[in-house]
PDB file of N, CA and C in Angstrom:
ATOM      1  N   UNK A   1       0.846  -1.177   0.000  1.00  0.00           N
ATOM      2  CA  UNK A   1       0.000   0.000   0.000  1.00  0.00           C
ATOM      3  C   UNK A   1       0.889   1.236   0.000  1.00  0.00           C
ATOM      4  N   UNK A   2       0.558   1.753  -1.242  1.00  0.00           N
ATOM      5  CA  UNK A   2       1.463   3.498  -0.778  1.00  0.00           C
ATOM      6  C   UNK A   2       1.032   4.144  -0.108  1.00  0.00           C
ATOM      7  N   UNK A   3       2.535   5.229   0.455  1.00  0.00           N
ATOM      8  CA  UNK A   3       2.090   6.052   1.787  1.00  0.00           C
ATOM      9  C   UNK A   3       0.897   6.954   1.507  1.00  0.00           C
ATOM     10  N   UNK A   4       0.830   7.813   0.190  1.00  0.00           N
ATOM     11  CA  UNK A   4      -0.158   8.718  -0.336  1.00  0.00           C
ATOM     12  C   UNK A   4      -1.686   8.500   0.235  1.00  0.00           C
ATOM     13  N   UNK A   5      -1.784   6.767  -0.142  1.00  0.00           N
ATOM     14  CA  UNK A   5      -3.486   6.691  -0.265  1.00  0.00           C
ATOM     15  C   UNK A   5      -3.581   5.996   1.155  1.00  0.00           C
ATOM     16  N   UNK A   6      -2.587   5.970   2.360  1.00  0.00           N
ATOM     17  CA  UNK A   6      -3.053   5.686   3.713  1.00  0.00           C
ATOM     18  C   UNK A   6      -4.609   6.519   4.398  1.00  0.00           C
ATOM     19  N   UNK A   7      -4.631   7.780   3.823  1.00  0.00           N
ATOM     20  CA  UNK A   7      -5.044   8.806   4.532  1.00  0.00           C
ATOM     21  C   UNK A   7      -6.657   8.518   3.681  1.00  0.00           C
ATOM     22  N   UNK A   8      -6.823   8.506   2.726  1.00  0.00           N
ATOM     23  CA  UNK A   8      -7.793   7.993   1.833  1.00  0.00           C
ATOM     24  C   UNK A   8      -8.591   6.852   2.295  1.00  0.00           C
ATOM     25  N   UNK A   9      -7.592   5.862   2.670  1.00  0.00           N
ATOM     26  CA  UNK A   9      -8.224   4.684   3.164  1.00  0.00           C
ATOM     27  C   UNK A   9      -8.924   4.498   4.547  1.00  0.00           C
ATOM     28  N   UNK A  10      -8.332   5.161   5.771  1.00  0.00           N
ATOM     29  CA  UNK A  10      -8.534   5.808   6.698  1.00  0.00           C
ATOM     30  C   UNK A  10     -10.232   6.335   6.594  1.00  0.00           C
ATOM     31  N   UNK A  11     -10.543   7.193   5.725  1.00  0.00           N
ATOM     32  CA  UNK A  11     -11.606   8.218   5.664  1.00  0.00           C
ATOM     33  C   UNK A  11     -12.927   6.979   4.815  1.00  0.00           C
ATOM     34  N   UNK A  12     -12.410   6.212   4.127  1.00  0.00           N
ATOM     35  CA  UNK A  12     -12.966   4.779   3.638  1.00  0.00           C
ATOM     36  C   UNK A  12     -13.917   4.177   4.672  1.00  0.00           C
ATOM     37  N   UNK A  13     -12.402   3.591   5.633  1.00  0.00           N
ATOM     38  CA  UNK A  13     -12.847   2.883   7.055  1.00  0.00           C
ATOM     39  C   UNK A  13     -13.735   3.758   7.826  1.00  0.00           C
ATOM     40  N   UNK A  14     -13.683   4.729   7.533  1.00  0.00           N
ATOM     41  CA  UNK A  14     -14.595   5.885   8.566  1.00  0.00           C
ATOM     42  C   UNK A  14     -16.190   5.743   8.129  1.00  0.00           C
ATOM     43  N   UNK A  15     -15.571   5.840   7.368  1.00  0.00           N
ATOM     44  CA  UNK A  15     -17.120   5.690   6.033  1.00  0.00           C
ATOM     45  C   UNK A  15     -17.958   4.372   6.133  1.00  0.00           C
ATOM     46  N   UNK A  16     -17.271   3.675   6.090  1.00  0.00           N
ATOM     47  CA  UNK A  16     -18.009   2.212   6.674  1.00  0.00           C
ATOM     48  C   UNK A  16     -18.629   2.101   7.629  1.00  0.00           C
ATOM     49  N   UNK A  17     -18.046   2.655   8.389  1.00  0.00           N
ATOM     50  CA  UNK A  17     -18.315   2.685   9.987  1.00  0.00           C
ATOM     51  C   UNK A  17     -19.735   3.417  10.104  1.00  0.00           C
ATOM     52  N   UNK A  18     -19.840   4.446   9.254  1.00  0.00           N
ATOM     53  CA  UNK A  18     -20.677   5.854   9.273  1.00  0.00           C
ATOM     54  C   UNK A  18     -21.718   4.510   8.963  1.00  0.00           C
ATOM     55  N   UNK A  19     -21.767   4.108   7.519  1.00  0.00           N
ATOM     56  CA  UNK A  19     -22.448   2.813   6.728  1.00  0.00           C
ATOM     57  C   UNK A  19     -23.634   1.804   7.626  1.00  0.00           C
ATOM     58  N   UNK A  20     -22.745   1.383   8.837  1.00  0.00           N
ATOM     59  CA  UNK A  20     -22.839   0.506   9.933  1.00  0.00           C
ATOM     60  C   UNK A  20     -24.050   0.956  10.785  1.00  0.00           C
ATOM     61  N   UNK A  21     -23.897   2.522  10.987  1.00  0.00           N
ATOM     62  CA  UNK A  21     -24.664   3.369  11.748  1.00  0.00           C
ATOM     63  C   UNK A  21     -25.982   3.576  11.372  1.00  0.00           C
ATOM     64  N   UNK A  22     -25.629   3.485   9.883  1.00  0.00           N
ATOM     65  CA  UNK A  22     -27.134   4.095   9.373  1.00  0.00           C
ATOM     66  C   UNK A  22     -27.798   2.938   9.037  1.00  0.00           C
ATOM     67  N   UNK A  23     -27.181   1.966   8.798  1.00  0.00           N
ATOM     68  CA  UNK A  23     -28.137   0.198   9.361  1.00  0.00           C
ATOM     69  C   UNK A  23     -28.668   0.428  10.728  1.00  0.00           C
ATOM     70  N   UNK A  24     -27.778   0.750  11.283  1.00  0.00           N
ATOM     71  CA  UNK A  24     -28.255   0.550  12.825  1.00  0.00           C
ATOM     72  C   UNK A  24     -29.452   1.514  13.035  1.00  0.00           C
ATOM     73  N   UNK A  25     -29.520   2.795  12.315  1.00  0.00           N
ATOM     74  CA  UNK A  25     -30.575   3.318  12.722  1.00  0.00           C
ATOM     75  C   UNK A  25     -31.678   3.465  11.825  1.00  0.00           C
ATOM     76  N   UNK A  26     -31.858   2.578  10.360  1.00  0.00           N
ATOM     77  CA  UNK A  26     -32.511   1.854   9.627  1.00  0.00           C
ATOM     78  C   UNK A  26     -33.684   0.889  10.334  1.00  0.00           C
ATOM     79  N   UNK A  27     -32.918   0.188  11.563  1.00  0.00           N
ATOM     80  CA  UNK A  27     -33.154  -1.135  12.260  1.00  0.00           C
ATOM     81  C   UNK A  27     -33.916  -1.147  13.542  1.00  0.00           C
ATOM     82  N   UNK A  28     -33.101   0.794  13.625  1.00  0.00           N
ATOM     83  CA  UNK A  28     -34.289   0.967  15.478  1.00  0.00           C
ATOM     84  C   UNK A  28     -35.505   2.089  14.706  1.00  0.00           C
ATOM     85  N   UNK A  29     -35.543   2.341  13.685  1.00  0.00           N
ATOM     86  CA  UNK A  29     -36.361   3.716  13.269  1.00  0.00           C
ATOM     87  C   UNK A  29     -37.701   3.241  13.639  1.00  0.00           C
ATOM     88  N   UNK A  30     -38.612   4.198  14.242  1.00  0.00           N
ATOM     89  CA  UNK A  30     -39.815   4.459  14.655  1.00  0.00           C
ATOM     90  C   UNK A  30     -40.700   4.956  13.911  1.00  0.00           C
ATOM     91  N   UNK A  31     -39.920   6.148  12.684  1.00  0.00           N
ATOM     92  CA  UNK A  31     -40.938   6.786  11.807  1.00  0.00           C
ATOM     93  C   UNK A  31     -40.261   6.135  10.531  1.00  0.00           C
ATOM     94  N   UNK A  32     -40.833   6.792   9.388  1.00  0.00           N
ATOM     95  CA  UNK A  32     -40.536   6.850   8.083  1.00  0.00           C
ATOM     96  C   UNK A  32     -38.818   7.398   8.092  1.00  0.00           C
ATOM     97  N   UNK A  33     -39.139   8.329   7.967  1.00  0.00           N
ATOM     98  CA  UNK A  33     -37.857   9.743   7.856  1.00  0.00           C
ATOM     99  C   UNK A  33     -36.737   9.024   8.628  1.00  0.00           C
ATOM    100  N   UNK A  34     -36.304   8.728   9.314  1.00  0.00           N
ATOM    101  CA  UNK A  34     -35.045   7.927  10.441  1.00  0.00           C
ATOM    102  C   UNK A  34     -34.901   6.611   9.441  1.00  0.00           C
ATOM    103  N   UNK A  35     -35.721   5.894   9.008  1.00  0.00           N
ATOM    104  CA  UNK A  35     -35.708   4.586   8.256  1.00  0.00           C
ATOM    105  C   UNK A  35     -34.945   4.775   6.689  1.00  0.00           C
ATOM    106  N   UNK A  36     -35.441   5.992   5.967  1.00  0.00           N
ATOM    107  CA  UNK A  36     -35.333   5.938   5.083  1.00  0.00           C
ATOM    108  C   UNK A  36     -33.820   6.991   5.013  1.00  0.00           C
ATOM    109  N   UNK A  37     -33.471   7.634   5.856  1.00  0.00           N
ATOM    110  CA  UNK A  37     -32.287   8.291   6.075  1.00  0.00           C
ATOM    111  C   UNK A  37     -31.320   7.199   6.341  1.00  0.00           C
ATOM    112  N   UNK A  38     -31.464   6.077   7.735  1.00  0.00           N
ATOM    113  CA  UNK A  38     -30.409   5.243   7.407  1.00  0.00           C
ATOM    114  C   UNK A  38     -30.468   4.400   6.173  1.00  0.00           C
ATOM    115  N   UNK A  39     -31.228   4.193   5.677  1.00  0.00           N
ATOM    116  CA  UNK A  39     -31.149   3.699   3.894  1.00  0.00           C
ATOM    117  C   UNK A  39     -30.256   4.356   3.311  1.00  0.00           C
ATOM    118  N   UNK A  40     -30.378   5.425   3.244  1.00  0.00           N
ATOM    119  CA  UNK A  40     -29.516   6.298   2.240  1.00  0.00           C
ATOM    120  C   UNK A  40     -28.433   6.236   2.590  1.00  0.00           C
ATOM    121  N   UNK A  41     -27.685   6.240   4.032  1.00  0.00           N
ATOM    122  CA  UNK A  41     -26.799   6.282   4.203  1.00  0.00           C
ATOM    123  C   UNK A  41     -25.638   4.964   4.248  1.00  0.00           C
ATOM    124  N   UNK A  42     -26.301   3.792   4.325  1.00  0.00           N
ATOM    125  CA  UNK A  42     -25.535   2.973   4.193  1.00  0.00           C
ATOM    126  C   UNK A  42     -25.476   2.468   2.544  1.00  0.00           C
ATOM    127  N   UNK A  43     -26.689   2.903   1.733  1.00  0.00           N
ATOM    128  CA  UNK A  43     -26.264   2.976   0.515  1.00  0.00           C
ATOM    129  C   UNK A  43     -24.803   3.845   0.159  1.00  0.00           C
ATOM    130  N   UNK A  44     -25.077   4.911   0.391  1.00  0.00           N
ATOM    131  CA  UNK A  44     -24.089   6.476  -0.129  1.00  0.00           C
ATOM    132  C   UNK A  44     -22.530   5.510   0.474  1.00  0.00           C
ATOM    133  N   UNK A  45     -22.404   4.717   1.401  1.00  0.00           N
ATOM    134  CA  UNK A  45     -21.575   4.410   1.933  1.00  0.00           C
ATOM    135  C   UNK A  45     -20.697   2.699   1.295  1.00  0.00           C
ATOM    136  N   UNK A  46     -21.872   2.410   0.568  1.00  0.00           N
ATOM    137  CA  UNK A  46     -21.538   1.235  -0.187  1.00  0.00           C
ATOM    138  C   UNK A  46     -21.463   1.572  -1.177  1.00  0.00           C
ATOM    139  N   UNK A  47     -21.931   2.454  -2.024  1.00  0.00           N
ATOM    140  CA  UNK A  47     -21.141   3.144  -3.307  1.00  0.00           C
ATOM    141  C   UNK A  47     -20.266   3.536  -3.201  1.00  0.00           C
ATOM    142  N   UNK A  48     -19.256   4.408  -1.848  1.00  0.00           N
ATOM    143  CA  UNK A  48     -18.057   5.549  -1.998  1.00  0.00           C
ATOM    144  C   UNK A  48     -17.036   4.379  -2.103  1.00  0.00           C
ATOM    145  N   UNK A  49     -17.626   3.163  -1.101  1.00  0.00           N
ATOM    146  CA  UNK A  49     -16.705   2.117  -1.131  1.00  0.00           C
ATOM    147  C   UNK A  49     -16.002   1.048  -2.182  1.00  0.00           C
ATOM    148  N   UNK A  50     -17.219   1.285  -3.079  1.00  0.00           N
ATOM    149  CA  UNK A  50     -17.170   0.422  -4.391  1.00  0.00           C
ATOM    150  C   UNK A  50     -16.471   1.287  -5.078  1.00  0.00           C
ATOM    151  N   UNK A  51     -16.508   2.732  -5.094  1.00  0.00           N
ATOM    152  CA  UNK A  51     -15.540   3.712  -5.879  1.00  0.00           C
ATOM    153  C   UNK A  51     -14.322   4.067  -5.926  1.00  0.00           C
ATOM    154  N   UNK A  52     -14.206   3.589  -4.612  1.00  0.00           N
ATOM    155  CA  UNK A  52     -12.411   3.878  -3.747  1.00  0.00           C
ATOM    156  C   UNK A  52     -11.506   2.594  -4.100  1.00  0.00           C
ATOM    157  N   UNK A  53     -12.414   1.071  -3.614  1.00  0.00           N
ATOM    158  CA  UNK A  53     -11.748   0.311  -4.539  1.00  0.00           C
ATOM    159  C   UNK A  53     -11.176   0.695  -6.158  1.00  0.00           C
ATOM    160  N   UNK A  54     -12.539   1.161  -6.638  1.00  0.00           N
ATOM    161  CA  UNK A  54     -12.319   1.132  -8.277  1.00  0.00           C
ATOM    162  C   UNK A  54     -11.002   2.217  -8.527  1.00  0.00           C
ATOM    163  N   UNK A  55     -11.385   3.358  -7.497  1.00  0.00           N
ATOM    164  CA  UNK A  55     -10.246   4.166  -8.343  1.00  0.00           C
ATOM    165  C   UNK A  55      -8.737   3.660  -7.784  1.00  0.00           C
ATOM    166  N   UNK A  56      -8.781   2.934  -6.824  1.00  0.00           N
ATOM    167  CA  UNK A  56      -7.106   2.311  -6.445  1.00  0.00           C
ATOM    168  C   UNK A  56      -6.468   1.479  -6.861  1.00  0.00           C
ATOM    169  N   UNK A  57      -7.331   0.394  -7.426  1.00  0.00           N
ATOM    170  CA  UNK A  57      -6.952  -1.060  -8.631  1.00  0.00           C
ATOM    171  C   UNK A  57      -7.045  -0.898  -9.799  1.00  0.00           C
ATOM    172  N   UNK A  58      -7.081   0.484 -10.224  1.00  0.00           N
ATOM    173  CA  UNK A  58      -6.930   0.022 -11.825  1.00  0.00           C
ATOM    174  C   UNK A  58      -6.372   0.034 -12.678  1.00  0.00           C
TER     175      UNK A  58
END
């Protein structure tokens, strides 16, 4: 791994994490709006991830 894209990857793992959260609050949501916000967010978070791969392997 080069030193450059440590810091990149870092903000990745963060991102996942963020990903994780918005399942989690997908999973406790009470209304609409909380449900459909953690949707989005663990989507937005499984795309940046699929993108970061793409732009580092190719």
């Amino acid at each position: 791994m080069k030193n450059d894209l440590l810091g990149y990857w870092v903000i990745v793992g963060l991102l996942i994490l963020l990903g994780c959260v918005g399942i989690l609050v997908s999973a406790k949501a009470t209304d609409t709006a909380m449900e459909v916000f953690g949707l989005v967010l663990a989507a937005f978070a499984v795309f940046f991830s699929y993108f970061a791969i793409h732009r580092t392997h190719r």
